[in-house]
C-alpha atoms as a PDB file:
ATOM      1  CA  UNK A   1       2.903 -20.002  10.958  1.00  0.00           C
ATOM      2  CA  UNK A   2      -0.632 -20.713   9.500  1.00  0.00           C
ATOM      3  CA  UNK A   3      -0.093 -17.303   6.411  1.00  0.00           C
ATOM      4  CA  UNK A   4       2.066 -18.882   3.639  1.00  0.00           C
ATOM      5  CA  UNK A   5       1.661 -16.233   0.881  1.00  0.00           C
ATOM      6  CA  UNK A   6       1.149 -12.350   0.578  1.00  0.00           C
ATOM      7  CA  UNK A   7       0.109 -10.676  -2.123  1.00  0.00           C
ATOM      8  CA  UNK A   8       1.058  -7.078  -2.729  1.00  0.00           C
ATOM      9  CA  UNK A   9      -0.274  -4.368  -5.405  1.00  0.00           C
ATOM     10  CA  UNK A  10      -0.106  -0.912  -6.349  1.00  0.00           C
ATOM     11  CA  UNK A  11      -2.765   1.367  -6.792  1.00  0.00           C
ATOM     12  CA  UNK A  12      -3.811   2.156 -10.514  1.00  0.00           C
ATOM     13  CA  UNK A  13      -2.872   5.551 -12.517  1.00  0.00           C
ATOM     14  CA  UNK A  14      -5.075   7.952 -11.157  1.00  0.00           C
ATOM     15  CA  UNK A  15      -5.983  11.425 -11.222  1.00  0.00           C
ATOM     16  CA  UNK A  16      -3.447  14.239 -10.611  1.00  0.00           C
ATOM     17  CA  UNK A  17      -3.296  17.096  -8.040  1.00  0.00           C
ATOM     18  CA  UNK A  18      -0.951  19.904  -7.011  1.00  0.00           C
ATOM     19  CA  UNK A  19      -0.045  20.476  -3.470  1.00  0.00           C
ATOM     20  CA  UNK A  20       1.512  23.968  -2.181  1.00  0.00           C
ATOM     21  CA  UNK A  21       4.198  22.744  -0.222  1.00  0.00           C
ATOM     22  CA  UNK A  22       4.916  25.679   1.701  1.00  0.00           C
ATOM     23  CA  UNK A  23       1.116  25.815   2.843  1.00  0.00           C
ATOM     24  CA  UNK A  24       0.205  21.998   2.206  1.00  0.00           C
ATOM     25  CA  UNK A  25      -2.714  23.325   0.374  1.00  0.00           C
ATOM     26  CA  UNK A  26      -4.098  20.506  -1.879  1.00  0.00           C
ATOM     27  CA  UNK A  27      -5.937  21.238  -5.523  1.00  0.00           C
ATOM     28  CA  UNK A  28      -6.738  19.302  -8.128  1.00  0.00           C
ATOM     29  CA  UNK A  29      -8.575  19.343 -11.869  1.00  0.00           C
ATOM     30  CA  UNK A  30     -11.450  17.098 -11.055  1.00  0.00           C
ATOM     31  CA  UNK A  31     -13.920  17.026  -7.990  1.00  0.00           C
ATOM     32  CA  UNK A  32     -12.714  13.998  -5.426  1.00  0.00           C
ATOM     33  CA  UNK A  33     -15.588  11.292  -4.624  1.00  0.00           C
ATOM     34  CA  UNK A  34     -14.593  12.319  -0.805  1.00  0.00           C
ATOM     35  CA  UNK A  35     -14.464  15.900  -1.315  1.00  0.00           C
ATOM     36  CA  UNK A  36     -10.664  15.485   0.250  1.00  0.00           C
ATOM     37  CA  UNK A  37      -8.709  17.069  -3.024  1.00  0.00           C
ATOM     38  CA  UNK A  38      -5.320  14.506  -1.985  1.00  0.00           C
ATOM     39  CA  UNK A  39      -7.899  11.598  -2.383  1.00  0.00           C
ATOM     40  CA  UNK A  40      -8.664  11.287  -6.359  1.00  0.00           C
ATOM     41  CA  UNK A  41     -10.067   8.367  -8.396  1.00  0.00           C
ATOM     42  CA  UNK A  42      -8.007   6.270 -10.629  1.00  0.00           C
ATOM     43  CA  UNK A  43      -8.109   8.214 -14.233  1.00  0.00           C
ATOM     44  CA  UNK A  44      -9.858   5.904 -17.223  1.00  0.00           C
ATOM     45  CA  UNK A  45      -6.482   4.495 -17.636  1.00  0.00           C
ATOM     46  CA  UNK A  46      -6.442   3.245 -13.961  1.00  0.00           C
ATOM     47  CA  UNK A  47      -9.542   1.791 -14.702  1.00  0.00           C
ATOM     48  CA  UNK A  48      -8.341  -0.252 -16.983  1.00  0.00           C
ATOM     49  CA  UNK A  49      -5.450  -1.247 -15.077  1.00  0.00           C
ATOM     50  CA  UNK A  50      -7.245  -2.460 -12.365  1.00  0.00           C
ATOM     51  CA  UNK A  51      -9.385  -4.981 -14.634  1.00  0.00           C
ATOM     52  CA  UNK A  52      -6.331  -6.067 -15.959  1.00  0.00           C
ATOM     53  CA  UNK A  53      -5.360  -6.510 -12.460  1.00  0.00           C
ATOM     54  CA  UNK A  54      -8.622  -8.459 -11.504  1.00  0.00           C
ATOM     55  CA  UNK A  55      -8.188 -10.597 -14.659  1.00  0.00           C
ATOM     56  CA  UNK A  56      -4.065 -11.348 -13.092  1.00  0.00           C
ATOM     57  CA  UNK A  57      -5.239 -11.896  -9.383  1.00  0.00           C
ATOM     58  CA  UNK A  58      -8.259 -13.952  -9.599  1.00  0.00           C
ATOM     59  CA  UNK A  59      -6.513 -17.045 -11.366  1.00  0.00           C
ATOM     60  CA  UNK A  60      -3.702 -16.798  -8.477  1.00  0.00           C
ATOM     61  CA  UNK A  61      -2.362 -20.136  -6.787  1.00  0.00           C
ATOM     62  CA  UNK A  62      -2.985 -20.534  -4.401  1.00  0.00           C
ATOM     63  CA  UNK A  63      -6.248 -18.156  -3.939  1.00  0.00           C
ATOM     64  CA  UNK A  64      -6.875 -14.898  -1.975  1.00  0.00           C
ATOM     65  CA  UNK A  65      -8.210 -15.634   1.649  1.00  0.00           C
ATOM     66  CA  UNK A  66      -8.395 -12.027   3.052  1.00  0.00           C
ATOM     67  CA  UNK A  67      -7.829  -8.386   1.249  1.00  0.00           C
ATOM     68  CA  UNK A  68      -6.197  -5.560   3.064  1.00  0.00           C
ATOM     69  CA  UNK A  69      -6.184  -2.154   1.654  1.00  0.00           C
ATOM     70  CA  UNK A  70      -4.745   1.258   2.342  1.00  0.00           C
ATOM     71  CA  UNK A  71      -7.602   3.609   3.262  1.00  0.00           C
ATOM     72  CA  UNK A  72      -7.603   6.233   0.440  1.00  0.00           C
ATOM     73  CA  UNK A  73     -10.373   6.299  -2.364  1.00  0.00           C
ATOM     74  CA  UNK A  74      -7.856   4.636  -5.233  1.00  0.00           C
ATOM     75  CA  UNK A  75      -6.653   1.635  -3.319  1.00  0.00           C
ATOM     76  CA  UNK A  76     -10.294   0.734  -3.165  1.00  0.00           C
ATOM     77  CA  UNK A  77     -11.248   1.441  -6.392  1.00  0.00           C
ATOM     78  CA  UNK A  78      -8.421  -0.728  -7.665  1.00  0.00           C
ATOM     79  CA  UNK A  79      -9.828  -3.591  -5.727  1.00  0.00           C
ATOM     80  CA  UNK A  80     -13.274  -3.092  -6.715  1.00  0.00           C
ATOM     81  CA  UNK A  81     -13.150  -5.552  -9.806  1.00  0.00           C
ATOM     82  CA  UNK A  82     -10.980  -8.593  -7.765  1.00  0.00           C
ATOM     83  CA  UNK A  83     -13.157  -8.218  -4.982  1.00  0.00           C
ATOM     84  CA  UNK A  84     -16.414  -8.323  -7.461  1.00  0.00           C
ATOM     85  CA  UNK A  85     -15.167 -11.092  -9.632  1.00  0.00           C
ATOM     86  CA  UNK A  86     -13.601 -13.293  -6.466  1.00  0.00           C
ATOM     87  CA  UNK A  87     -16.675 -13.173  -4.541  1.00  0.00           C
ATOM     88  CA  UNK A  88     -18.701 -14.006  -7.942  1.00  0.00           C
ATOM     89  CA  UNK A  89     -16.997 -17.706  -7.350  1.00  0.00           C
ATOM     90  CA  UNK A  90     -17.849 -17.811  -3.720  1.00  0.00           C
ATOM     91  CA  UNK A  91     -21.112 -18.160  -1.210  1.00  0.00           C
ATOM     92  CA  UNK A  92     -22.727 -15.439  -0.304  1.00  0.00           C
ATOM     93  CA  UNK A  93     -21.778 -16.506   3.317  1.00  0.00           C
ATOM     94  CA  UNK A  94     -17.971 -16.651   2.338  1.00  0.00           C
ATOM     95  CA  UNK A  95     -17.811 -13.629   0.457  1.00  0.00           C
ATOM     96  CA  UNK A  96     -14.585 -11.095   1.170  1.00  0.00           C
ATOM     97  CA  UNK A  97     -14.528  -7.670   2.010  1.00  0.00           C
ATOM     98  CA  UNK A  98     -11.876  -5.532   1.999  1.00  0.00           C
ATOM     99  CA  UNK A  99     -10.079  -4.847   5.267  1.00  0.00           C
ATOM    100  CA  UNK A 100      -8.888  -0.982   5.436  1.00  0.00           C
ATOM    101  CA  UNK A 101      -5.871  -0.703   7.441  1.00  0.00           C
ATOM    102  CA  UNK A 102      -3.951   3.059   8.013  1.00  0.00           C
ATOM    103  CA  UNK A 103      -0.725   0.878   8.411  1.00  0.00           C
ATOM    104  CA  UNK A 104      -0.734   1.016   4.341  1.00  0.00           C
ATOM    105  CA  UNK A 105      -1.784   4.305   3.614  1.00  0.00           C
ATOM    106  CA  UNK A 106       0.116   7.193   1.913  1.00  0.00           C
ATOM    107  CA  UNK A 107       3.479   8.432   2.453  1.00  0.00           C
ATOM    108  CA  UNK A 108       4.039  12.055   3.426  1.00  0.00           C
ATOM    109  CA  UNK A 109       7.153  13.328   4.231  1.00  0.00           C
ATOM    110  CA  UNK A 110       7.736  15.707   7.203  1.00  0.00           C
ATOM    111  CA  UNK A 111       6.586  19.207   6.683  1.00  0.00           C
ATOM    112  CA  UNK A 112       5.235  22.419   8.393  1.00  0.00           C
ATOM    113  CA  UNK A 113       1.760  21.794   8.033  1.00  0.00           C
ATOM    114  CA  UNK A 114      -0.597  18.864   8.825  1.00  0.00           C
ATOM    115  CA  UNK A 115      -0.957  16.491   6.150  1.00  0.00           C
ATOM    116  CA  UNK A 116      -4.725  15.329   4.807  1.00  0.00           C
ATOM    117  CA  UNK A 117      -6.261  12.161   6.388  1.00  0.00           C
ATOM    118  CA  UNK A 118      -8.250   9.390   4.053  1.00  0.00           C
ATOM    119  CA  UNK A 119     -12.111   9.613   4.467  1.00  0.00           C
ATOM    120  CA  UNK A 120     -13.746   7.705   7.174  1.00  0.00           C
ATOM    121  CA  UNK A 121     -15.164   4.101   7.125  1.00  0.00           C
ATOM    122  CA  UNK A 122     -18.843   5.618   6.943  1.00  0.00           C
ATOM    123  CA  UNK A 123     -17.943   8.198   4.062  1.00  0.00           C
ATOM    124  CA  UNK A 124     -15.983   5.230   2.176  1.00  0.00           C
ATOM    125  CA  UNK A 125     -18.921   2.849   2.674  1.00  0.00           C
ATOM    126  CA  UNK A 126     -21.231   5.136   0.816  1.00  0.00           C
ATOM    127  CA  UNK A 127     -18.946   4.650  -2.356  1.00  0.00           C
ATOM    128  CA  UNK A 128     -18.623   1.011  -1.871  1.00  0.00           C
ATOM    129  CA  UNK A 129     -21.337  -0.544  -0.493  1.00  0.00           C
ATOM    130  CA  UNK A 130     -20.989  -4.092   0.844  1.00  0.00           C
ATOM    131  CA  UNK A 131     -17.703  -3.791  -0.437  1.00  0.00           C
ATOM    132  CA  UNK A 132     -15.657  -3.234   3.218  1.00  0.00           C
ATOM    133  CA  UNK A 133     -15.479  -4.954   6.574  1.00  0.00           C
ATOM    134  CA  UNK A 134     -17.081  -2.977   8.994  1.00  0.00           C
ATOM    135  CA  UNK A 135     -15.994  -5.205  12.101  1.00  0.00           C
ATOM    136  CA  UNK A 136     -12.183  -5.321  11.085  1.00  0.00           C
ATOM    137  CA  UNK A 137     -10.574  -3.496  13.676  1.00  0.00           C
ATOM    138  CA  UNK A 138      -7.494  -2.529  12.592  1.00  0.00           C
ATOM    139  CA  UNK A 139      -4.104  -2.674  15.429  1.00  0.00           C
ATOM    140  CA  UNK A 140      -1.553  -0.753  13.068  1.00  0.00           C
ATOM    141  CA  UNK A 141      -0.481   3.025  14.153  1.00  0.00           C
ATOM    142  CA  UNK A 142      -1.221   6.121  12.034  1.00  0.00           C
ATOM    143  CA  UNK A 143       1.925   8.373  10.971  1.00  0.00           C
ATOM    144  CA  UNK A 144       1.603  11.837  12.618  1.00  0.00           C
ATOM    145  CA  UNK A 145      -0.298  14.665  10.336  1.00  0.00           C
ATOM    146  CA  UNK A 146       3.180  16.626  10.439  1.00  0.00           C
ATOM    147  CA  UNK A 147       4.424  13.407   8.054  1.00  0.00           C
ATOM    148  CA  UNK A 148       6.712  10.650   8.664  1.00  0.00           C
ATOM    149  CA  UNK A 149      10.640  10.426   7.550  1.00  0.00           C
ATOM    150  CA  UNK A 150      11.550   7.346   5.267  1.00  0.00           C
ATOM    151  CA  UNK A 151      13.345   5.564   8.059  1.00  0.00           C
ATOM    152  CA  UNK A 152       9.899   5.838  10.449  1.00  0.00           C
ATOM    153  CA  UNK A 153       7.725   4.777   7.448  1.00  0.00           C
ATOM    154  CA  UNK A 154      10.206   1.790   7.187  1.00  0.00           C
ATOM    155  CA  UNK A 155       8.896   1.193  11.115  1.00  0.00           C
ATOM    156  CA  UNK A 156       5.853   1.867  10.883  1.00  0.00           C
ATOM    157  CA  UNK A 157       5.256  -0.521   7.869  1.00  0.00           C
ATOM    158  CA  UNK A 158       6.872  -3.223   9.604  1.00  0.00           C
ATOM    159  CA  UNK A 159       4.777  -2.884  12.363  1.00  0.00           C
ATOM    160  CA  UNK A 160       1.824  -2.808  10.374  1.00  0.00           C
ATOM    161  CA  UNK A 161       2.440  -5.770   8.248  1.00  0.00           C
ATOM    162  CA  UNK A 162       3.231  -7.846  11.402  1.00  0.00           C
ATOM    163  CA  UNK A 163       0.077  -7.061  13.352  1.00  0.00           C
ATOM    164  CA  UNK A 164      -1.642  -7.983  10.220  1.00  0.00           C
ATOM    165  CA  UNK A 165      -0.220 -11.338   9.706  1.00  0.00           C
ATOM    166  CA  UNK A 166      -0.576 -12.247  13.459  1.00  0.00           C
ATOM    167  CA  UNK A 167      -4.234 -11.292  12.604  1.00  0.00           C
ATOM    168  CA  UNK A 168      -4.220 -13.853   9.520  1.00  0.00           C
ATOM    169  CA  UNK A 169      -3.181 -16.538  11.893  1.00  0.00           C
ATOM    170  CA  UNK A 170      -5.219 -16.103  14.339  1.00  0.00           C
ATOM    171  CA  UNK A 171      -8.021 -16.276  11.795  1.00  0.00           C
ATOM    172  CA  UNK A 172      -6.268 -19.653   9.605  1.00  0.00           C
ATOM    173  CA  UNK A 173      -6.051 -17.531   7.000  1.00  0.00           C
ATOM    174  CA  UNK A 174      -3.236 -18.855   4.502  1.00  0.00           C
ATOM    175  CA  UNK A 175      -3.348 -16.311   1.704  1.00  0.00           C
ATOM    176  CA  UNK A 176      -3.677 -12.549   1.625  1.00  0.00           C
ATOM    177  CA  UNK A 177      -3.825  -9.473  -0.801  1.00  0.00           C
ATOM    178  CA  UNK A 178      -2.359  -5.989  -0.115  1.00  0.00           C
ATOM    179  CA  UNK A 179      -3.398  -2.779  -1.852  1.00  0.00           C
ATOM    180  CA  UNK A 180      -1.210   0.123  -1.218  1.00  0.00           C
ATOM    181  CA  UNK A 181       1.023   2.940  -2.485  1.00  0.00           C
ATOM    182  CA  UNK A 182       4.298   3.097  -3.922  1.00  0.00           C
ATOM    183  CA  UNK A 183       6.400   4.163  -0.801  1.00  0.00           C
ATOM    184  CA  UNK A 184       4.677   1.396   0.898  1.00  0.00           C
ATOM    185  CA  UNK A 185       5.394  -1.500  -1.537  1.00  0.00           C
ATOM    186  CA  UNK A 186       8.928  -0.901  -1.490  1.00  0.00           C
ATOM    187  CA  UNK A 187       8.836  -0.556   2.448  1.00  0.00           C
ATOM    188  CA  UNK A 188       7.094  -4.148   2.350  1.00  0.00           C
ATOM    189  CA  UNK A 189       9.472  -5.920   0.240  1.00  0.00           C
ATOM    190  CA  UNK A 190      12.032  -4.492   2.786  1.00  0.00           C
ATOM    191  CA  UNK A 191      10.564  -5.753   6.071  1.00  0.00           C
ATOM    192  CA  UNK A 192       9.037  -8.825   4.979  1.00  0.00           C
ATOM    193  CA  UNK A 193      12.863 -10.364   3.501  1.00  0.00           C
ATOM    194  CA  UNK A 194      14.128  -8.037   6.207  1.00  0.00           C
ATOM    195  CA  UNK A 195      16.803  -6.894   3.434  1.00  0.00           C
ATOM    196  CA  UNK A 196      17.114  -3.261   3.695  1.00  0.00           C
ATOM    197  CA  UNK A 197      19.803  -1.277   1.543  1.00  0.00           C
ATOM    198  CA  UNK A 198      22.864   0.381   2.508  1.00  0.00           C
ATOM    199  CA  UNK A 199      21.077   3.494   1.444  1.00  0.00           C
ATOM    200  CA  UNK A 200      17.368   4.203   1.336  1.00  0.00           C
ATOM    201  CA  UNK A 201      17.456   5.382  -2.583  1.00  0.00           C
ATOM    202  CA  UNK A 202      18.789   1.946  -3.749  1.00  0.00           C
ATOM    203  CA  UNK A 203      16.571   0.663  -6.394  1.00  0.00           C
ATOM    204  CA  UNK A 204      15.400  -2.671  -5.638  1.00  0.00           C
ATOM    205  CA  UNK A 205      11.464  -3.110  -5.020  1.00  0.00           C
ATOM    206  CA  UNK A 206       9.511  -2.265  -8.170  1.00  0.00           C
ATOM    207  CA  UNK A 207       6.188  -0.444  -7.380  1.00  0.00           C
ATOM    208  CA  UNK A 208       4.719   0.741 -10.814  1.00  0.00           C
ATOM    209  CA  UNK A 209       1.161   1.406 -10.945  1.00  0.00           C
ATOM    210  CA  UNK A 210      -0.924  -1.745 -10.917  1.00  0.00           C
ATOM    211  CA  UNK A 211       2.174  -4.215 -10.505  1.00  0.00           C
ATOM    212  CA  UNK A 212       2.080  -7.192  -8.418  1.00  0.00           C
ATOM    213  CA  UNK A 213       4.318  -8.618  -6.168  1.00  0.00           C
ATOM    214  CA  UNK A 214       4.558 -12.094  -4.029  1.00  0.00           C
ATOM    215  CA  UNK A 215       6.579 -12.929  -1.009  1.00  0.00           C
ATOM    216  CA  UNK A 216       6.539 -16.772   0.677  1.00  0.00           C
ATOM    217  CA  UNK A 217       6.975 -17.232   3.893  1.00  0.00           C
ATOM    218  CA  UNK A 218      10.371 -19.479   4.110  1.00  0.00           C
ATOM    219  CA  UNK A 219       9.991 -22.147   6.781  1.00  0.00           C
ATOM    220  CA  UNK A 220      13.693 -22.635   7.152  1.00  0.00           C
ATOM    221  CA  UNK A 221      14.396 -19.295   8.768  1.00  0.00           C
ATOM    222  CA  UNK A 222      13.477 -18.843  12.776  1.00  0.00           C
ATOM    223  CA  UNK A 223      10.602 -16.530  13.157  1.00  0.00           C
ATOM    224  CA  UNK A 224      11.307 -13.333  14.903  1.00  0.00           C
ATOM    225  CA  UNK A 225       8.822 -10.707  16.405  1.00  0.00           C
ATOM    226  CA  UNK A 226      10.631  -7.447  15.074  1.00  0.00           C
ATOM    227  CA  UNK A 227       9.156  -5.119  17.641  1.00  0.00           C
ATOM    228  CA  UNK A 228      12.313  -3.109  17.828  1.00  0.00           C
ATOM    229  CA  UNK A 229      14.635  -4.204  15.161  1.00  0.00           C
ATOM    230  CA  UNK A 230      13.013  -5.688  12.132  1.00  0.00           C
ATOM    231  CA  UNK A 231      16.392  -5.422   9.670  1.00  0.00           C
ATOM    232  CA  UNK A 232      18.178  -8.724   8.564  1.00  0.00           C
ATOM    233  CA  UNK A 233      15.373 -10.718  10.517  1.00  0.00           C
ATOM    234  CA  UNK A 234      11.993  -9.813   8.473  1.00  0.00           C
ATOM    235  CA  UNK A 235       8.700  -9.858   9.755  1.00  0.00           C
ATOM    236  CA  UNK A 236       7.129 -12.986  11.795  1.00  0.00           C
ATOM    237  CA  UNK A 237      10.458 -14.861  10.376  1.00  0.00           C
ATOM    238  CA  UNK A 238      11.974 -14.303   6.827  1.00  0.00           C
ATOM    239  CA  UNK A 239      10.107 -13.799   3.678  1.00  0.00           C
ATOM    240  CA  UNK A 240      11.285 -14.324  -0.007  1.00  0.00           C
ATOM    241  CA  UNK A 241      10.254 -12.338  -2.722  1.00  0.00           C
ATOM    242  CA  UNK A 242       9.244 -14.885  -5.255  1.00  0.00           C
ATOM    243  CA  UNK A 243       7.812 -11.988  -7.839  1.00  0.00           C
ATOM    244  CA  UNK A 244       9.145  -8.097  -7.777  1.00  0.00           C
ATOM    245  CA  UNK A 245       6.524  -5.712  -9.256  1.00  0.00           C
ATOM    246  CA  UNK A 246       5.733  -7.739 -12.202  1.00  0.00           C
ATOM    247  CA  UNK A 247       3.349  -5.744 -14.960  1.00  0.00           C
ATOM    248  CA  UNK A 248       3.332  -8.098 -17.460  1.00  0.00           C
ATOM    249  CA  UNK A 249      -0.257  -8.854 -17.514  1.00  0.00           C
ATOM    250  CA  UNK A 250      -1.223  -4.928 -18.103  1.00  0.00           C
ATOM    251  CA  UNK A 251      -1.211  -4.068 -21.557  1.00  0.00           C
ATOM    252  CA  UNK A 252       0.880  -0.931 -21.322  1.00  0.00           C
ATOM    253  CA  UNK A 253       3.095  -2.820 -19.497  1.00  0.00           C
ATOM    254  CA  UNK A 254       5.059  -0.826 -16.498  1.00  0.00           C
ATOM    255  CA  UNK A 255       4.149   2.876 -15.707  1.00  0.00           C
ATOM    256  CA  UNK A 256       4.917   5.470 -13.107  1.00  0.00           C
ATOM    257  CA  UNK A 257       7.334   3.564 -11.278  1.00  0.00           C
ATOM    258  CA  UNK A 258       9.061   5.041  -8.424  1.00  0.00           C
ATOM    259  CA  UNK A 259      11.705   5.070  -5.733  1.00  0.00           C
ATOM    260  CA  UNK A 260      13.529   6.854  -3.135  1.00  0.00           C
ATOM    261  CA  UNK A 261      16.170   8.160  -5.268  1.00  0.00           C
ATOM    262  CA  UNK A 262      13.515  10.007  -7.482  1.00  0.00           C
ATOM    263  CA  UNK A 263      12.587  11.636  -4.280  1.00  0.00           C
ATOM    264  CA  UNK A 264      15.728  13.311  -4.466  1.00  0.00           C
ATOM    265  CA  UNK A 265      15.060  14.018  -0.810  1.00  0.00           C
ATOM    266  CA  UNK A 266      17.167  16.874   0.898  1.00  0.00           C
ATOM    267  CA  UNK A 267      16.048  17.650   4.679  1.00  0.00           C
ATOM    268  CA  UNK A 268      16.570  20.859   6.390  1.00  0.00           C
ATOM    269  CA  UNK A 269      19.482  19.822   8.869  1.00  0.00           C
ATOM    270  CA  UNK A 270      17.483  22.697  11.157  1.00  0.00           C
ATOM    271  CA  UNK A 271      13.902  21.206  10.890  1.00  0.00           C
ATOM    272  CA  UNK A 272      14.765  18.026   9.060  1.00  0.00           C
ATOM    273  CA  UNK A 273      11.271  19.540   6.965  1.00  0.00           C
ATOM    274  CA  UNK A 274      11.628  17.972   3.414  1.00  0.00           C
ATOM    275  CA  UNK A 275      12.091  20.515   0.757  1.00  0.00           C
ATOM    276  CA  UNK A 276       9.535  21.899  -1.350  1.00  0.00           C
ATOM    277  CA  UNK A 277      10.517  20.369  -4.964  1.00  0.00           C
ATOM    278  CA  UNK A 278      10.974  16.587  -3.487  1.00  0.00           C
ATOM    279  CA  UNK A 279       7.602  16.772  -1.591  1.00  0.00           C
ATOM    280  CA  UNK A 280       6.323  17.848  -4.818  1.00  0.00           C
ATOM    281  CA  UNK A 281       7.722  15.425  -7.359  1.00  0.00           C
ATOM    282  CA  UNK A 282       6.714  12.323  -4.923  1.00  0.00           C
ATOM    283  CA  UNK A 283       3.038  13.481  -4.854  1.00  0.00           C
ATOM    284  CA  UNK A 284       3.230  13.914  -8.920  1.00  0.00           C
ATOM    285  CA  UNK A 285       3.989  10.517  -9.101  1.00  0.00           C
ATOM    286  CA  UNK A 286       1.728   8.778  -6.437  1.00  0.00           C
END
């Protein structure tokens, strides 16, 4: 195993919208940079969050080799200033760019209606130029536009994280960062230890807005290729969590954190559809 150390962060506070959830119609208070209304910027306070961030992740040991980010508009905007002040410290030649991957993107539980997709590579490029790896080819799955329940995002996480690492191997890359949302980060720190809860609403990996996380690969468990059953094995061998949604280096310290249990998720036993109010109060606070 050539990847040591992953790096995992939230997206910052950003900008609110409302979504219909009988209709999935999205709306929102401000225009979108993609013109998609479930894909906002980070507010001013996210802003500031994710220099806070840069200021945290660019004095890391050891260093970021490779960045991976969830597709939609606020992931990358939260890795804007790491990527800007890491690659100030490297060669132009070795400079990083950040890998988008649909393996992290946004939770969104099953519904009636098709669920909105991030903007494409071209769109996203236009907001951040020279700022993402165009020949990154990315092996992960996309959840279907009906939405996902928790127990496939659990899946489809795993499998996303492990195609990535087997990618940071195959490259000798020792160190990498994560950008993603909250649903995800807890989902991460689940299949990476390979520790997952008697019940999906247990409270145990912290995901506030802008908080970091670190796992280590430990050398003393057997590696294991969870392509069916990643629980009580982890991904590519057994992980420890060596830092759990720390937010100490913000200055507001932790905000909008979230789990499962806030979901408060109740499924039609008919359609197994989530219910309007739980579909609504995860989006509120993502």
């Amino acid at each position: 195993m050539v990847l040591k150390t992953i790096y995992v962060v939230r997206h910052g506070f950003r900008s609110n919208w409302v979504v219909n959830p009988s209709t999935g119609e999205y709306t929102h208070n401000f225009p979108t940079p993609t013109g998609i209304p479930s894909d906002p910027s980070l507010a001013s306070h996210g802003v500031e969050q994710a220099t806070e961030l840069a200021s945290h992740l660019c004095y890391l040991t050891p260093p970021v080799d490779a960045i991976y980010s969830s597709p939609f508009y606020r992931c990358i905007q939260t890795l804007a200033p790491t990527l800007s002040q890491l690659n100030s410290r490297r060669e132009k030649s070795s400079r990083l760019r950040i890998r988008l991957d649909t393996g992290l993107a946004e939770f969104y539980g099953l519904a009636r209606f098709d669920h909105p997709r991030p903007a494409t590579l071209d769109v996203l490029q236009k907001h951040f130029p020279n700022a993402l790896d165009d020949t990154y080819r990315e092996s992960s799955i996309e959840s279907s536009k009906s939405g996902e329940s928790i127990g496939t995002l659990h899946d489809r996480v795993a499998y996303a994280i492990h195609k990535i690492i087997e990618r940071a191997d195959a490259d000798g890359t020792e160190t990498i960062l994560l950008c993603t949302h909250a649903a995800v980060m807890i989902c991460l720190g689940r299949v990476l230890t390979g520790n997952m809860p008697p019940l999906e609403s247990d409270d145990d990996f912290k995901c506030a807005t802008c908080s970091f996380s670190k796992f280590l690969w430990d050398s003393e468990k057997p590696e294991h290729v969870p392509d069916v059953n990643w629980k009580g094995h982890g991904v590519q061998g057994r992980w420890e969590c060596e830092v759990n949604g720390d937010c100490s280096f913000l200055t507001e310290g932790e905000e909008r954190g979230w789990s499962f249990a806030m979901d408060e998720t109740n499924l039609d036993p008919q359609l197994c559809v989530c219910t309007s109010n739980n579909q609504r109060r995860y989006h509120e606070n993502h």
